[in-house]
Protein backbone atom coordinates (compact mmCIF):
# COMPACT_ATOMS: atom_id res chain seq x y z
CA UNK A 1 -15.97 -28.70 -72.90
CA UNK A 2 -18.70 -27.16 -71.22
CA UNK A 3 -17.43 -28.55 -67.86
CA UNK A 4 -14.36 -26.37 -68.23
CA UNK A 5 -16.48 -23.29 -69.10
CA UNK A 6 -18.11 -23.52 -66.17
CA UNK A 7 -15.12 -24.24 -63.91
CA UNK A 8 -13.07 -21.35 -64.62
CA UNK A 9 -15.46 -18.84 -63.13
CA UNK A 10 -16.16 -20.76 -60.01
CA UNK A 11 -12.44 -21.23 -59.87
CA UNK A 12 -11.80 -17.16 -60.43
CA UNK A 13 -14.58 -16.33 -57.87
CA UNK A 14 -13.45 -18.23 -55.03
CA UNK A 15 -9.97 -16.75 -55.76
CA UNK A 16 -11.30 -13.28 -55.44
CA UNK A 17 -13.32 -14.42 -52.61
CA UNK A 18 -10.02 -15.85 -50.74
CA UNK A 19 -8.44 -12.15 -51.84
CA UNK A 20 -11.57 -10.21 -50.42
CA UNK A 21 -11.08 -11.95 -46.88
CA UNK A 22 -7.24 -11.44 -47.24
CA UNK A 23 -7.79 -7.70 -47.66
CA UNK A 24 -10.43 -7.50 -44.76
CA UNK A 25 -8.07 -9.23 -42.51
CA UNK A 26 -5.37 -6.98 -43.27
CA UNK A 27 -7.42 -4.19 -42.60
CA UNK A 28 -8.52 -4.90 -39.23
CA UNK A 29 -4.78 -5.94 -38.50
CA UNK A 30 -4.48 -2.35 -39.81
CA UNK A 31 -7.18 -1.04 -37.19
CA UNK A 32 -6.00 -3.55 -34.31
CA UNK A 33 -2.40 -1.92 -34.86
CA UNK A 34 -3.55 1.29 -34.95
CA UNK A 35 -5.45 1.18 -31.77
CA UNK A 36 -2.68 -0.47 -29.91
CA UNK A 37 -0.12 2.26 -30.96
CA UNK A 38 -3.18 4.57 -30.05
CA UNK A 39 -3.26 3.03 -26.60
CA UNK A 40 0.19 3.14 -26.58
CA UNK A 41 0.58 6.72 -26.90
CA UNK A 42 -2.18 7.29 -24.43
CA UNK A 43 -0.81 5.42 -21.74
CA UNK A 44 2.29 6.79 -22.03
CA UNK A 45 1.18 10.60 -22.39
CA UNK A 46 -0.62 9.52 -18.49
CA UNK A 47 2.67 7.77 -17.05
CA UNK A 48 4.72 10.95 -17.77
CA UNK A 49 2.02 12.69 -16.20
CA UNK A 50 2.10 10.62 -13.44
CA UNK A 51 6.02 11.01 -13.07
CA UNK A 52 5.82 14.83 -13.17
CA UNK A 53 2.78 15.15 -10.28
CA UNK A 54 4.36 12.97 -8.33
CA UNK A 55 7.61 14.74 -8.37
CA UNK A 56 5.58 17.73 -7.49
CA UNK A 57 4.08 15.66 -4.56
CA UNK A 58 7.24 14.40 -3.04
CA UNK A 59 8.32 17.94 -3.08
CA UNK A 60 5.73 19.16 -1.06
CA UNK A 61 5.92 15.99 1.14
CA UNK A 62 9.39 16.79 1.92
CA UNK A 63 8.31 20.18 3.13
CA UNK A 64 5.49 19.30 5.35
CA UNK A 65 7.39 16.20 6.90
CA UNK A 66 10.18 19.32 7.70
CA UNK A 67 7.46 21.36 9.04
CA UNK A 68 6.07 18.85 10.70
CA UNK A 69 8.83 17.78 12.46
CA UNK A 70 9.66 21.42 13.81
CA UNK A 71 6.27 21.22 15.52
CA UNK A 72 6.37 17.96 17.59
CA UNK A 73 9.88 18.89 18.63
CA UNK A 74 8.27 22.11 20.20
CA UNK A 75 5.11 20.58 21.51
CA UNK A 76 7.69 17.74 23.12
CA UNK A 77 9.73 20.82 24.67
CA UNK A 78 6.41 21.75 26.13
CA UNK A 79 5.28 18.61 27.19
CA UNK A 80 8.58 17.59 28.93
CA UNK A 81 8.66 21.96 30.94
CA UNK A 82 5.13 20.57 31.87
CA UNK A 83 6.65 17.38 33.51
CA UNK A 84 8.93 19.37 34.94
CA UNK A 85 6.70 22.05 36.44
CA UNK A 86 5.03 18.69 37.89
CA UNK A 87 8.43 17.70 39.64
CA UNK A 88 9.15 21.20 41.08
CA UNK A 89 5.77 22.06 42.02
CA UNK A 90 6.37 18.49 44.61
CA UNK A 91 9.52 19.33 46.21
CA UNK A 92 9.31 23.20 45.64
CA UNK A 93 11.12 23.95 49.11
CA UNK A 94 13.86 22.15 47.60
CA UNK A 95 14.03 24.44 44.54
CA UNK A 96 15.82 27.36 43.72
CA UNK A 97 16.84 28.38 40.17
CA UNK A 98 14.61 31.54 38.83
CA UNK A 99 16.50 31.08 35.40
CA UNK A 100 14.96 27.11 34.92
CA UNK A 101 11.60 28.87 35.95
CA UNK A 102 11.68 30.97 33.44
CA UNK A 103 12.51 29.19 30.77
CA UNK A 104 9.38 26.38 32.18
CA UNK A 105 7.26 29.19 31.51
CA UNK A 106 8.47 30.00 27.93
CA UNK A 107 8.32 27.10 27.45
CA UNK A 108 5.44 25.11 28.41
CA UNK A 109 2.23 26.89 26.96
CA UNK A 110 4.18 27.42 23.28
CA UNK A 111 1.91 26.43 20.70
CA UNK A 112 1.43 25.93 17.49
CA UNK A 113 -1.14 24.66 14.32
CA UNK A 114 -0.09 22.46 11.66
CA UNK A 115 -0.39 24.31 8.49
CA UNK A 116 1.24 22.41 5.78
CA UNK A 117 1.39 22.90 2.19
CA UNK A 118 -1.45 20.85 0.23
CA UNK A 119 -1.26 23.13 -3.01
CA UNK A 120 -0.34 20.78 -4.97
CA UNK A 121 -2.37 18.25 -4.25
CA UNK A 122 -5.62 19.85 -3.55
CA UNK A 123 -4.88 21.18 -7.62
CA UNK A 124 -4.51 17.32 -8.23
CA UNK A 125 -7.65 16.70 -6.59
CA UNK A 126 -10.14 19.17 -7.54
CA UNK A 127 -8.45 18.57 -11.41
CA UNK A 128 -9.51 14.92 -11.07
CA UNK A 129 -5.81 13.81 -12.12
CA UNK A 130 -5.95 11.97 -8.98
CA UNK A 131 -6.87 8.95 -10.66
CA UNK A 132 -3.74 9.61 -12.93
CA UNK A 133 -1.56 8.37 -10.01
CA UNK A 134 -1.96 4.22 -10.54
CA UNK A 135 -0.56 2.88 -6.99
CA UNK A 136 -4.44 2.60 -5.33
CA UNK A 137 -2.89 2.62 -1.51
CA UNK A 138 -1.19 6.05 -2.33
CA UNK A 139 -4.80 7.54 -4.10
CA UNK A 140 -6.19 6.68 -0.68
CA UNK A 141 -3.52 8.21 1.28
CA UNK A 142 -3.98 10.88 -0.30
CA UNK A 143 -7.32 11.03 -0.41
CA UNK A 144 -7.72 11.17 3.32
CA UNK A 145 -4.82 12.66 3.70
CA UNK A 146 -6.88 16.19 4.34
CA UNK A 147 -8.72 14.98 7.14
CA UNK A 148 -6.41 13.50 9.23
CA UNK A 149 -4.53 16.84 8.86
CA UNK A 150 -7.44 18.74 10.40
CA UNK A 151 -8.18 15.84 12.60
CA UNK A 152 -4.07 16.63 14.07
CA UNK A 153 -5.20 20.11 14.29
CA UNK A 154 -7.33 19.81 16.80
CA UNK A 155 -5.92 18.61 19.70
CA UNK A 156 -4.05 22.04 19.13
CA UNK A 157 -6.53 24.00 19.09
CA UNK A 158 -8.03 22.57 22.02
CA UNK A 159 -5.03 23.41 24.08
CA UNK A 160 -4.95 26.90 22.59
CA UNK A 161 -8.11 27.43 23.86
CA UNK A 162 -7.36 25.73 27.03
CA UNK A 163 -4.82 28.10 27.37
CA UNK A 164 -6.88 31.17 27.38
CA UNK A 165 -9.86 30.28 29.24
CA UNK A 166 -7.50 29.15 32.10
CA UNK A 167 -3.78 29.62 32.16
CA UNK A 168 -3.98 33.54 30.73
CA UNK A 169 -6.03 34.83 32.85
CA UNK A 170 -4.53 33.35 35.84
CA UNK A 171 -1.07 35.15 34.89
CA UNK A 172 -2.84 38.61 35.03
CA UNK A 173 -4.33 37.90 38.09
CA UNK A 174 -0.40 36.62 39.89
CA UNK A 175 1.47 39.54 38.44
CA UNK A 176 1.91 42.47 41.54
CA UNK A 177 2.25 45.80 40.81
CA UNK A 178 5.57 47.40 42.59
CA UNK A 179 6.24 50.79 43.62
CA UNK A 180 7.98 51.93 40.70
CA UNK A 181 4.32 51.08 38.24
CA UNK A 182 6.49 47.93 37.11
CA UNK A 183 5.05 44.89 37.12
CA UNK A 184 6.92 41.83 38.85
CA UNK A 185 5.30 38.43 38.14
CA UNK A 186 5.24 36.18 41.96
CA UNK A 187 6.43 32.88 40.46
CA UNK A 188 6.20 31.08 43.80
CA UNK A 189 2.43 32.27 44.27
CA UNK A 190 1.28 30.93 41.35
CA UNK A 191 3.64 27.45 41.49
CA UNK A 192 1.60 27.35 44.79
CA UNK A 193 -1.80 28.14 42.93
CA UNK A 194 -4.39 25.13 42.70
CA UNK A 195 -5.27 26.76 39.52
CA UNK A 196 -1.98 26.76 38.61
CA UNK A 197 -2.08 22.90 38.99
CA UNK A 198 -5.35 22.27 37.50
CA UNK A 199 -3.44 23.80 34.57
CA UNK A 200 -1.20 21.56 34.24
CA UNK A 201 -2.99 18.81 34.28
CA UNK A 202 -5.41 20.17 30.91
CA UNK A 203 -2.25 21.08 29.77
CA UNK A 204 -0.67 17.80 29.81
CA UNK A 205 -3.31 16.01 28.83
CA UNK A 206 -4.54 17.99 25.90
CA UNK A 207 -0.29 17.90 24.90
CA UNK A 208 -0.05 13.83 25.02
CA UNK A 209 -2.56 13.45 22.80
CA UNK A 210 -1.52 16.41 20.50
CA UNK A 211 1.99 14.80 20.19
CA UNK A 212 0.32 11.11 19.71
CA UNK A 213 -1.74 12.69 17.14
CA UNK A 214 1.07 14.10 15.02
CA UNK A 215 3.08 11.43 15.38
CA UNK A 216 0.72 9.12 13.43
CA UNK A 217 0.43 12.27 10.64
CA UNK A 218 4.12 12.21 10.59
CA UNK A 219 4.05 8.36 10.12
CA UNK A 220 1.55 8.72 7.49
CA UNK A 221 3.57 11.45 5.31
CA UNK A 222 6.51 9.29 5.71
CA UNK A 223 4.60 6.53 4.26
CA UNK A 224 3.35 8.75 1.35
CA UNK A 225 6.40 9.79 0.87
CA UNK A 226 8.05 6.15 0.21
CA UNK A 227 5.44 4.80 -1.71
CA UNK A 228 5.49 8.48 -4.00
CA UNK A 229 9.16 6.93 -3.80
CA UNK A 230 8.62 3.58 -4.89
CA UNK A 231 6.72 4.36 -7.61
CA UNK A 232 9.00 7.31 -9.63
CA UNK A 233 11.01 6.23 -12.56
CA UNK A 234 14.53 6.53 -12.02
């Protein structure tokens, strides 16, 4: 009899014991789930996030690939009146059309800086939501994305510059004063100019490696742009 005595709470303590582990269990199942839906929530709060600044992004892609584009189609405009300056200037006694020579000269020194629009992502940036975007290759794009803009820049520059230390004042210097206080500009003086010449050769130069320049930008927001692409939710 006293065996049984002592059974029954042994017996009724390992029960609760079995219960207490049950209940801890439970409650860290309770804490695991909790910190998964937590998690859950979190993650997706930062993917719609994502979604909506790179929607924002492509936008302003779109707009600087357009702007873009109008700028190396008026730098290759001038590059190709410059070629063309080069083939008239050899066989000049051949030559006679004072319309194509003017348009050569409207041509040919028209310049222009890249200024795109980098609101958006210089917000993103200086926010820190940067990281918020998860494809790594398009953080880095974008990252850099700055420099290589002012990097395109300054091939422009450099021909702007170009332009007045050299080509400017030349023109003031070739333009004759007539009879009636007009001003007539002597196209086949300064065609014949070595200055002239020397010109075109900065000019050309400076304008090759503008254009090459650009091109890789445009190749690079094209590349941003698929990737911003690739990566929105349809």
């Amino acid at each position: 009899m006293e065996k049984n005595k002592t059974g029954k709470p042994a017996f009724a303590a390992g029960r609760y014991f079995k219960y207490a582990i049950g209940e801890i269990v439970l409650v860290m199942i309770g804490i695991l789930l909790a910190l998964q839906v937590n998690n859950w929530n979190e993650n997706r709060k930062i993917s719609n996030t994502e979604q909506l600044l790179l929607r924002d992004l492509k936008t302003e892609i779109q707009s600087n690939i357009i702007a873009l584009d109008t700028i190396i189609k008026s730098h290759r405009a001038s590059l190709n009146a410059i070629i063309t300056f080069d083939s008239i200037i050899t066989n000049l006694k051949q030559f006679n059309s004072p319309l194509e020579l003017d348009t050569l000269f409207k041509t040919h020194d028209f310049n222009m800086t890249y200024d795109p629009r980098t609101g958006i992502l210089n917000s993103i940036i200086n926010s820190g939501k940067l990281d918020y975007i998860s494809n790594r290759e398009l953080r880095y794009k974008f990252s850099s994305l700055n420099d290589i803009i002012i990097d395109t820049n300054e091939s422009a520059n450099d021909f702007s510059e170009q332009r007045s230390q050299f080509y400017w004042p030349l023109l003031g210097q070739l333009y004759q004063r007539q009879t009636d206080e007009r001003f007539k500009f002597n196209t086949i003086k300064i065609l014949n100019s070595s200055e002239f010449n020397w010109w075109l050769v900065l000019a050309k130069s400076s304008r090759i490696e503008g254009l090459a320049e650009e091109n890789d930008l445009m190749k690079t927001l094209k590349e941003i742009l698929e990737l911003i692409e690739n990566e929105i939710i349809k």
